[in-house]
C-alpha atoms as a PDB file:
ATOM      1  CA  UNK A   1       0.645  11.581  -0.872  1.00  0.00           C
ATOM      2  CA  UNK A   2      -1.174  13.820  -2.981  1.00  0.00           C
ATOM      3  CA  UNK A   3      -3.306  12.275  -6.081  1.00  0.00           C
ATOM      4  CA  UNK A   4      -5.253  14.516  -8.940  1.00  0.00           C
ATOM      5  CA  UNK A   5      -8.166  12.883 -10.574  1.00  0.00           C
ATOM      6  CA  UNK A   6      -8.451  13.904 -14.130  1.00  0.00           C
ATOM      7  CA  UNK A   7     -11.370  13.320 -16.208  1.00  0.00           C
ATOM      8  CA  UNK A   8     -10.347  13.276 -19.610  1.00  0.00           C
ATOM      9  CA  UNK A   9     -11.383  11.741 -23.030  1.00  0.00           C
ATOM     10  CA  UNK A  10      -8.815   8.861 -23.742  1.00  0.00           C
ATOM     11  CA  UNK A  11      -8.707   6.232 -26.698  1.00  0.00           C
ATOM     12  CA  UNK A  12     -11.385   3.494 -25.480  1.00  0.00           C
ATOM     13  CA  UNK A  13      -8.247   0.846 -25.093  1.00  0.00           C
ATOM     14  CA  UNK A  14      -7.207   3.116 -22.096  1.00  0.00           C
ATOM     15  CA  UNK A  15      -9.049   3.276 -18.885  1.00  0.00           C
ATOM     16  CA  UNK A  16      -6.651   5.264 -16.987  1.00  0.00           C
ATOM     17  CA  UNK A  17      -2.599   6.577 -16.572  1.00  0.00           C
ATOM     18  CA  UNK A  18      -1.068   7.921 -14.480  1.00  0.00           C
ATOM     19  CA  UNK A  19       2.114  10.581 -14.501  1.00  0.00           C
ATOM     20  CA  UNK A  20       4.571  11.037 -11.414  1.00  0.00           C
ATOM     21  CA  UNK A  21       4.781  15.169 -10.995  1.00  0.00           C
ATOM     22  CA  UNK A  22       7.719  17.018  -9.969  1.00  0.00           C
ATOM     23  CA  UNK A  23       6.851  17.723  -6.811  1.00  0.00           C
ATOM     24  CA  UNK A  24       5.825  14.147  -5.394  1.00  0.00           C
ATOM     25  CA  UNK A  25       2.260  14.305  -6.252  1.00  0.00           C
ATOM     26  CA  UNK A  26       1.180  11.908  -9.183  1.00  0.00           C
ATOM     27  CA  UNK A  27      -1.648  12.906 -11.756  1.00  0.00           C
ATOM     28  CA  UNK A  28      -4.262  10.292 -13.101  1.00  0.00           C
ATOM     29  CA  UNK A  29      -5.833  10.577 -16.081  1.00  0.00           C
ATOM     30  CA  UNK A  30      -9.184   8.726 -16.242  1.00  0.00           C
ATOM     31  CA  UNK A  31     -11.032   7.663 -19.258  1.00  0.00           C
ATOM     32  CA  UNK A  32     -14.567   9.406 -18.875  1.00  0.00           C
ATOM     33  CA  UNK A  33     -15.598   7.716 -21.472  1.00  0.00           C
ATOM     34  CA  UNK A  34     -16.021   4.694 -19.241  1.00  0.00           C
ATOM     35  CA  UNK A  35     -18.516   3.310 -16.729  1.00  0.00           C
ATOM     36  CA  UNK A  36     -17.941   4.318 -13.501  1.00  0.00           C
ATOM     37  CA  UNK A  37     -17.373   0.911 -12.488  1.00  0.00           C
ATOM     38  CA  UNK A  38     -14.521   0.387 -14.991  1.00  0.00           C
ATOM     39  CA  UNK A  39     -13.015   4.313 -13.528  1.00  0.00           C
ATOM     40  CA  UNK A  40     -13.071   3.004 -10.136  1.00  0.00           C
ATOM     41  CA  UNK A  41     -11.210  -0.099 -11.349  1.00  0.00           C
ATOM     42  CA  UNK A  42      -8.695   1.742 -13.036  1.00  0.00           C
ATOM     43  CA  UNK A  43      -7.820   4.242 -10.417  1.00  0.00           C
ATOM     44  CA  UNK A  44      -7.315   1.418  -8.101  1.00  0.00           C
ATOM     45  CA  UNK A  45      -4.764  -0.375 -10.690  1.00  0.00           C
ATOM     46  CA  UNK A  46      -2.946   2.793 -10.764  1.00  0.00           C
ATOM     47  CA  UNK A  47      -2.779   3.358  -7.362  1.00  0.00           C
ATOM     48  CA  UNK A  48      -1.140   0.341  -7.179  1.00  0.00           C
ATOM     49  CA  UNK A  49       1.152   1.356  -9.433  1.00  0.00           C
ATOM     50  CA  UNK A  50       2.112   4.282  -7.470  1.00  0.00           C
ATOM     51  CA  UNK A  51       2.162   2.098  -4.027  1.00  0.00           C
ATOM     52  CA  UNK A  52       4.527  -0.533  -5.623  1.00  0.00           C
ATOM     53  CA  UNK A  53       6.807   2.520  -6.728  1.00  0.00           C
ATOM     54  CA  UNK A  54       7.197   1.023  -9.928  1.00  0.00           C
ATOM     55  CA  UNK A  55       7.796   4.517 -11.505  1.00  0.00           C
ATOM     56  CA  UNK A  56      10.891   4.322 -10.295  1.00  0.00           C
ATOM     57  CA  UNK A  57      11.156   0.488 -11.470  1.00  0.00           C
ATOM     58  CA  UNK A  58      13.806  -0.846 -14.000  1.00  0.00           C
ATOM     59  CA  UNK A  59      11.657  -3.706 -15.055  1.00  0.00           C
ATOM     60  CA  UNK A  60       9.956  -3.321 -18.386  1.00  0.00           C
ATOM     61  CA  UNK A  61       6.257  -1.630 -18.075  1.00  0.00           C
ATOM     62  CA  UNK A  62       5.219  -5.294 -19.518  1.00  0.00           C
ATOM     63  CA  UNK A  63       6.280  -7.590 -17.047  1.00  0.00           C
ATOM     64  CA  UNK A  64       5.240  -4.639 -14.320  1.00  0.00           C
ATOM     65  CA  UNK A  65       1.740  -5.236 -15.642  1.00  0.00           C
ATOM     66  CA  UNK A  66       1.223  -8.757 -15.223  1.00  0.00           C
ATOM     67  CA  UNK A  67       3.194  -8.699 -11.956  1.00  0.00           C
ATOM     68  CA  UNK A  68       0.358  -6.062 -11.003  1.00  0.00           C
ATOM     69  CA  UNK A  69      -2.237  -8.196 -12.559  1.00  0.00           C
ATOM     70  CA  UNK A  70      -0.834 -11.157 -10.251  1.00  0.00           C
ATOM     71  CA  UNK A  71      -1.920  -9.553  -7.237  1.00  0.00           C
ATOM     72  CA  UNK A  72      -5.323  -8.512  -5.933  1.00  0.00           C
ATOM     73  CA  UNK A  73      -5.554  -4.445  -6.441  1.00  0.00           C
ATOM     74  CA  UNK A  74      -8.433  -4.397  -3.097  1.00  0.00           C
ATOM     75  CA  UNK A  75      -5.708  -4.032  -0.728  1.00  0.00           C
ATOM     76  CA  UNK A  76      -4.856  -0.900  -1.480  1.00  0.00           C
ATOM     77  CA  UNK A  77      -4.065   1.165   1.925  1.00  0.00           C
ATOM     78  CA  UNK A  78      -6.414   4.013   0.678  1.00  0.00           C
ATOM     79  CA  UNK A  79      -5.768   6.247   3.896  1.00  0.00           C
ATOM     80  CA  UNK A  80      -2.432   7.477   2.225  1.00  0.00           C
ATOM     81  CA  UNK A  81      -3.599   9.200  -0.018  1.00  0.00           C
ATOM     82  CA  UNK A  82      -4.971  12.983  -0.722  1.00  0.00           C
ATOM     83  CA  UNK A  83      -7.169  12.836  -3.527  1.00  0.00           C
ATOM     84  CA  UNK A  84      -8.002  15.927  -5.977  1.00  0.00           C
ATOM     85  CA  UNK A  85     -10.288  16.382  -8.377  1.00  0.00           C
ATOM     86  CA  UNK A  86      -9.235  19.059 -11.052  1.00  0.00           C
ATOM     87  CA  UNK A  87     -12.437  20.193 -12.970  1.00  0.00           C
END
């Protein structure tokens, strides 16, 4: 699964989001505004997003979050993914 990395100056309450692209690849915005440390973090919260499939979820983005939030983000199969950095 293909993932693009982008770097982009976001309001300080948002570390990261993440869009689902027509052609099965998902774009993530990342605050660079941030620490790296906090980027990392974020990029791992949305991958879990995308692992979960919760785009395609009918439960409310709310209760998706704490559900998320519930479980530890580290186990993350990383090996699935393609990751791009657009510059």
């Amino acid at each position: 699964m293909s993932i693009i990395l982008i770097y982009h100056n976001l309001p300080s309450r948002i570390c990261a989001l993440t869009h689902a692209n027509d052609d099965g690849s998902y774009t993530i915005l990342v605050n660079q505004n941030i620490c790296h440390k906090r980027q990392l973090k974020a990029v791992l919260h949305e991958l879990s997003h995308i692992e979960r499939n919760d785009f395609t979820s009918e439960e409310q983005a709310d209760l998706l979050e704490k559900m998320l939030h519930a479980h530890d983000e580290m186990d993350i199969d990383l090996s699935q993914f393609q990751f791009f950095i657009a510059i």
